[in-house]
C-alpha atoms as a PDB file:
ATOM      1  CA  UNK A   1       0.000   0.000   0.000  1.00  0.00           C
ATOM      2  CA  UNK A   2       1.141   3.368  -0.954  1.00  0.00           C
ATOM      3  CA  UNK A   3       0.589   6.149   1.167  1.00  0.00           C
ATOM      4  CA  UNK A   4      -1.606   7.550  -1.704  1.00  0.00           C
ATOM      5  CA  UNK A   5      -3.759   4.512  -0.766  1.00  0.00           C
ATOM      6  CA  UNK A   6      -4.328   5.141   2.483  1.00  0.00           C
ATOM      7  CA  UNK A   7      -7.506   6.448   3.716  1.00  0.00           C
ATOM      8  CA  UNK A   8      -7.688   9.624   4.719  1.00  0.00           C
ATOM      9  CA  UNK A   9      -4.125   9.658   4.918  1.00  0.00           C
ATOM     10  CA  UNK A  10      -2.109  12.971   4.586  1.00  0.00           C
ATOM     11  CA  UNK A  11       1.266  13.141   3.942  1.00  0.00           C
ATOM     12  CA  UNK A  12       4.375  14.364   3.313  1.00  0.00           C
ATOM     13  CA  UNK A  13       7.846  13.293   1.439  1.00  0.00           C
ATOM     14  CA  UNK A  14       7.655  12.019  -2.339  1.00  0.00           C
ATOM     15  CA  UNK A  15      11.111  13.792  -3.222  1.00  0.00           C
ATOM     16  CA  UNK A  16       9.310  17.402  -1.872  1.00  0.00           C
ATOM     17  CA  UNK A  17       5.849  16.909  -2.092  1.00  0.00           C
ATOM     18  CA  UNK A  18       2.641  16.633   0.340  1.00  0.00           C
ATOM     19  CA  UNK A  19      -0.396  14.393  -0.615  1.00  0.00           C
ATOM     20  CA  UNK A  20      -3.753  14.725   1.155  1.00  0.00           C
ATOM     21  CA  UNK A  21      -6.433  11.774   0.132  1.00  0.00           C
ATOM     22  CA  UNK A  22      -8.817  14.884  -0.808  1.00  0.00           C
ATOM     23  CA  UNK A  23      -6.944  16.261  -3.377  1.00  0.00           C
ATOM     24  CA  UNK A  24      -5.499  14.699  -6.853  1.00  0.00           C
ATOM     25  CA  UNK A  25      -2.815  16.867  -7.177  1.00  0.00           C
ATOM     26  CA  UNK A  26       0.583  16.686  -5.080  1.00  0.00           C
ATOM     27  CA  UNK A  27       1.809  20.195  -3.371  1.00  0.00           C
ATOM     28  CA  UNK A  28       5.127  20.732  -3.589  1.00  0.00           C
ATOM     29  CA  UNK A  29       7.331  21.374  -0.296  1.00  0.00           C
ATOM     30  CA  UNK A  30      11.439  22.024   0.051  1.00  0.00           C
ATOM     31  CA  UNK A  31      11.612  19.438   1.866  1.00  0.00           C
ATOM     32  CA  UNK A  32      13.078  16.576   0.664  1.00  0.00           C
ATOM     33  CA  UNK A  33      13.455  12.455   2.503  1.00  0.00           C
ATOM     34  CA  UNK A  34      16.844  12.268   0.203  1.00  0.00           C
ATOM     35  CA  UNK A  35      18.423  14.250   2.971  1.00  0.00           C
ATOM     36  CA  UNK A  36      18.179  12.945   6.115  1.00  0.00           C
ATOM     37  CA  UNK A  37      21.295  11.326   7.645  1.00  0.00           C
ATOM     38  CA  UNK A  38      21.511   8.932  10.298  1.00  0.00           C
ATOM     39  CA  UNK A  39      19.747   9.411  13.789  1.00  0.00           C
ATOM     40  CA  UNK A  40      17.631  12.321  12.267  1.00  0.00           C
ATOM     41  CA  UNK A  41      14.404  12.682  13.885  1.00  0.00           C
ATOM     42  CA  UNK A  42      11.584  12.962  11.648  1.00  0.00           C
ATOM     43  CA  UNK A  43       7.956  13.458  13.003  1.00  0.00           C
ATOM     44  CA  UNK A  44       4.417  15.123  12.408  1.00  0.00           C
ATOM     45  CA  UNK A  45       2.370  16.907  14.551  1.00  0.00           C
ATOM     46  CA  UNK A  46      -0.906  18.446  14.107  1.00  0.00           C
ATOM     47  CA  UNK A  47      -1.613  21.409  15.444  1.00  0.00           C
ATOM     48  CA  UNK A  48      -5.275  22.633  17.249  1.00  0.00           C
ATOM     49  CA  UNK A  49      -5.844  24.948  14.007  1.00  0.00           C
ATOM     50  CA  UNK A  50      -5.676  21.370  12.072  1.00  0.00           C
ATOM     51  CA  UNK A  51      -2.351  21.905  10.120  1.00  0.00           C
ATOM     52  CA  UNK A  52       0.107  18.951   9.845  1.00  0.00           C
ATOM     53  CA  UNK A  53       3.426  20.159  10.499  1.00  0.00           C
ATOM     54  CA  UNK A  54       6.334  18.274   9.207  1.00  0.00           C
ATOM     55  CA  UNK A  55       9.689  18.366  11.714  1.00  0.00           C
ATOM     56  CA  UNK A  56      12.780  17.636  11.113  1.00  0.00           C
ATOM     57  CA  UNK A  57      15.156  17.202  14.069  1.00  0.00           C
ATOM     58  CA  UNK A  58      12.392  19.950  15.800  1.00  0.00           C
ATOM     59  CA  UNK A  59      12.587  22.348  13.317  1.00  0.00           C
ATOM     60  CA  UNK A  60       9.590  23.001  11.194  1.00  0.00           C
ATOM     61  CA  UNK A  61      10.039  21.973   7.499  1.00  0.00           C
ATOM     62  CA  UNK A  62       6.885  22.184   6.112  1.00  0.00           C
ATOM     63  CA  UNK A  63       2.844  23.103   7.322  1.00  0.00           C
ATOM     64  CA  UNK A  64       1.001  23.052   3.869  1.00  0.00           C
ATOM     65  CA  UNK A  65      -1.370  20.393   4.862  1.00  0.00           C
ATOM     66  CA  UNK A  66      -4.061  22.561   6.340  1.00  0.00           C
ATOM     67  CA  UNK A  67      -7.784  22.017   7.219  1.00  0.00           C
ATOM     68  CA  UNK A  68      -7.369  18.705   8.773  1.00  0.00           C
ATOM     69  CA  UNK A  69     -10.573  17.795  10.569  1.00  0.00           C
ATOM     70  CA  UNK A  70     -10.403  18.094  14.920  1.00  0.00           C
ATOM     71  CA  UNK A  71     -13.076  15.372  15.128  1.00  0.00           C
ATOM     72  CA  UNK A  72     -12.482  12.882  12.992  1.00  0.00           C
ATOM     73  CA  UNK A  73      -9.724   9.745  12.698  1.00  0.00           C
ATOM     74  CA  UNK A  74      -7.408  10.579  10.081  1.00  0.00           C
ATOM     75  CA  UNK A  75      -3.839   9.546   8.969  1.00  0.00           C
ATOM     76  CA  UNK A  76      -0.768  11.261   8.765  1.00  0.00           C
ATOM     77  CA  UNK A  77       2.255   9.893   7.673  1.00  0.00           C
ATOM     78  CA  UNK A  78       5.744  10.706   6.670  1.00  0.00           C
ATOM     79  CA  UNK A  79       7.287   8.746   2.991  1.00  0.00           C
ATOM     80  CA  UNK A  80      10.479   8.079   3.439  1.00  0.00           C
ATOM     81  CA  UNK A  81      10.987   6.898  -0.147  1.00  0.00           C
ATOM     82  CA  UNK A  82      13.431   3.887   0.438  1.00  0.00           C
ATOM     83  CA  UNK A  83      16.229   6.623   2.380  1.00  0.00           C
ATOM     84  CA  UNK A  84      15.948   5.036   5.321  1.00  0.00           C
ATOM     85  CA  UNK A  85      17.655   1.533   6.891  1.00  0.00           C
ATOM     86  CA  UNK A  86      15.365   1.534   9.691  1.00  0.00           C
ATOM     87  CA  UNK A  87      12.790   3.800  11.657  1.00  0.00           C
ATOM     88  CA  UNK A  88      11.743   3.539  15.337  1.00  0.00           C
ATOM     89  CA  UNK A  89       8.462   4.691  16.695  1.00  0.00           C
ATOM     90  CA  UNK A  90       8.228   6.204  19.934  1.00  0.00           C
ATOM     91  CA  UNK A  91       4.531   6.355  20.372  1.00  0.00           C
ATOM     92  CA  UNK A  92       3.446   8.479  24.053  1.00  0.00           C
ATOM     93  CA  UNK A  93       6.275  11.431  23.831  1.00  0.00           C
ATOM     94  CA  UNK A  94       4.486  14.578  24.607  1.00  0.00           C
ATOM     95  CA  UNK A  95       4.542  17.356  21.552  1.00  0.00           C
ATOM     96  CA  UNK A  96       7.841  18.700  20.724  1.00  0.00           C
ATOM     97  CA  UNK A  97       8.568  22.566  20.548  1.00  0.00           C
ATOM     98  CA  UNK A  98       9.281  23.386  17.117  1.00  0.00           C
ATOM     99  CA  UNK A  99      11.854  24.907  16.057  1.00  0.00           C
ATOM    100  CA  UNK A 100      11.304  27.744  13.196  1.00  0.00           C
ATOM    101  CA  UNK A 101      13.952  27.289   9.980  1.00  0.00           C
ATOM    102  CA  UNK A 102      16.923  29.214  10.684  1.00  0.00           C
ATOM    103  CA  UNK A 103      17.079  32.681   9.185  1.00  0.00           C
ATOM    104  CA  UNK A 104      19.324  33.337   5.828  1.00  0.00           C
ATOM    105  CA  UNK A 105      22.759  33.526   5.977  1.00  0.00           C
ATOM    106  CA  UNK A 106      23.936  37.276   6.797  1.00  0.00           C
ATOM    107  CA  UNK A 107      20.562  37.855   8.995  1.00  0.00           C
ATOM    108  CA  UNK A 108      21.454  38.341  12.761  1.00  0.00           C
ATOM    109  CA  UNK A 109      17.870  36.958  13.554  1.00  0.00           C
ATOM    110  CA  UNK A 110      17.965  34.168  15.824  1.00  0.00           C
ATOM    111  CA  UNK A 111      15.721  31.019  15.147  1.00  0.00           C
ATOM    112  CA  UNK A 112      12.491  31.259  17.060  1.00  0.00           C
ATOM    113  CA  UNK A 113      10.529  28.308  19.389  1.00  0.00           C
ATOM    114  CA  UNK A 114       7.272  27.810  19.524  1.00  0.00           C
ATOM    115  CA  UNK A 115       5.931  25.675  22.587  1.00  0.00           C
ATOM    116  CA  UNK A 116       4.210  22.786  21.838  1.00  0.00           C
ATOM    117  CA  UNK A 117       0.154  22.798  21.832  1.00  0.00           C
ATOM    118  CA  UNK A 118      -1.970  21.825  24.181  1.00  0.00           C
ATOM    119  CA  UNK A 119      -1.713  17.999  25.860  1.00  0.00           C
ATOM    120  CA  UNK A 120      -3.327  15.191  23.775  1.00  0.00           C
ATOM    121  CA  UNK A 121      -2.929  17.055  20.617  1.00  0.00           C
ATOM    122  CA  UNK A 122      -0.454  15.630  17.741  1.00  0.00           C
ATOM    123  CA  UNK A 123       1.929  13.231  17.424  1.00  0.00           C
ATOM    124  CA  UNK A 124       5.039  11.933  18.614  1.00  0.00           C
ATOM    125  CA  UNK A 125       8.036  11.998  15.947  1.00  0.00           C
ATOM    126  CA  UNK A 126       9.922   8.607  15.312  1.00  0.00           C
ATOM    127  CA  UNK A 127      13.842   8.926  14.140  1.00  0.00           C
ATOM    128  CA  UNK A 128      14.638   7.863  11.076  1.00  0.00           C
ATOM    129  CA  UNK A 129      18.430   5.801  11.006  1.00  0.00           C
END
């Protein structure tokens, strides 16, 4: 089964692309599975606005899946795309902070946290190795 397949499933990955099972057409994302390295953490989390954030080692690297329903059962998954030997889940870990992307090179802006939302909402990541 493809992650296309996968009922209401949203996702991200594809070589820089998000999927949602509502929409034909793939969005495309900088963020590509090609680059992780070894004991990078890799995990969704959905925020209470419904937007499926995609982090990266805590730092955000993609929201564009937005509108995600608060009272329904839906799927969100990451594609790894075969770049990955082995992944670990770690189901129960409370919501991360996330991290913003760091600013461009020559900006003296320092990256920014945001605290993680309320208990009992989103996911836990799972590190990809």
């Amino acid at each position: 089964v493809t992650s296309e397949e996968v009922p209401k499933g949203y996702c991200y990955g594809f070589d820089g692309f998000a999927h949602r099972w509502d929409v034909e057409e793939e969005s495309p994302i900088t963020w590509s599975p090609a680059h992780l390295e070894v004991g990078d953490t890799v995990g969704v989390l959905v925020t209470p606005d419904g937007v499926l954030q995609l982090l990266v080692n805590g730092y955000l690297e993609a929201q564009t899946l937005k509108g995600l329903p608060q009272d329904a059962i839906f799927f969100p998954t990451v594609e790894l795309m075969g770049n990955t030997v082995a992944v670990s889940m770690r189901p129960g870990l409370p919501p991360p902070k996330v991290i913003m992307p760091p600013p461009p090179p020559g900006s003296d802006a320092a990256p920014q946290v945001q605290p993680p939302p309320a208990a009992g909402v989103g996911s836990a990541p799972a590190p990809a190795s």
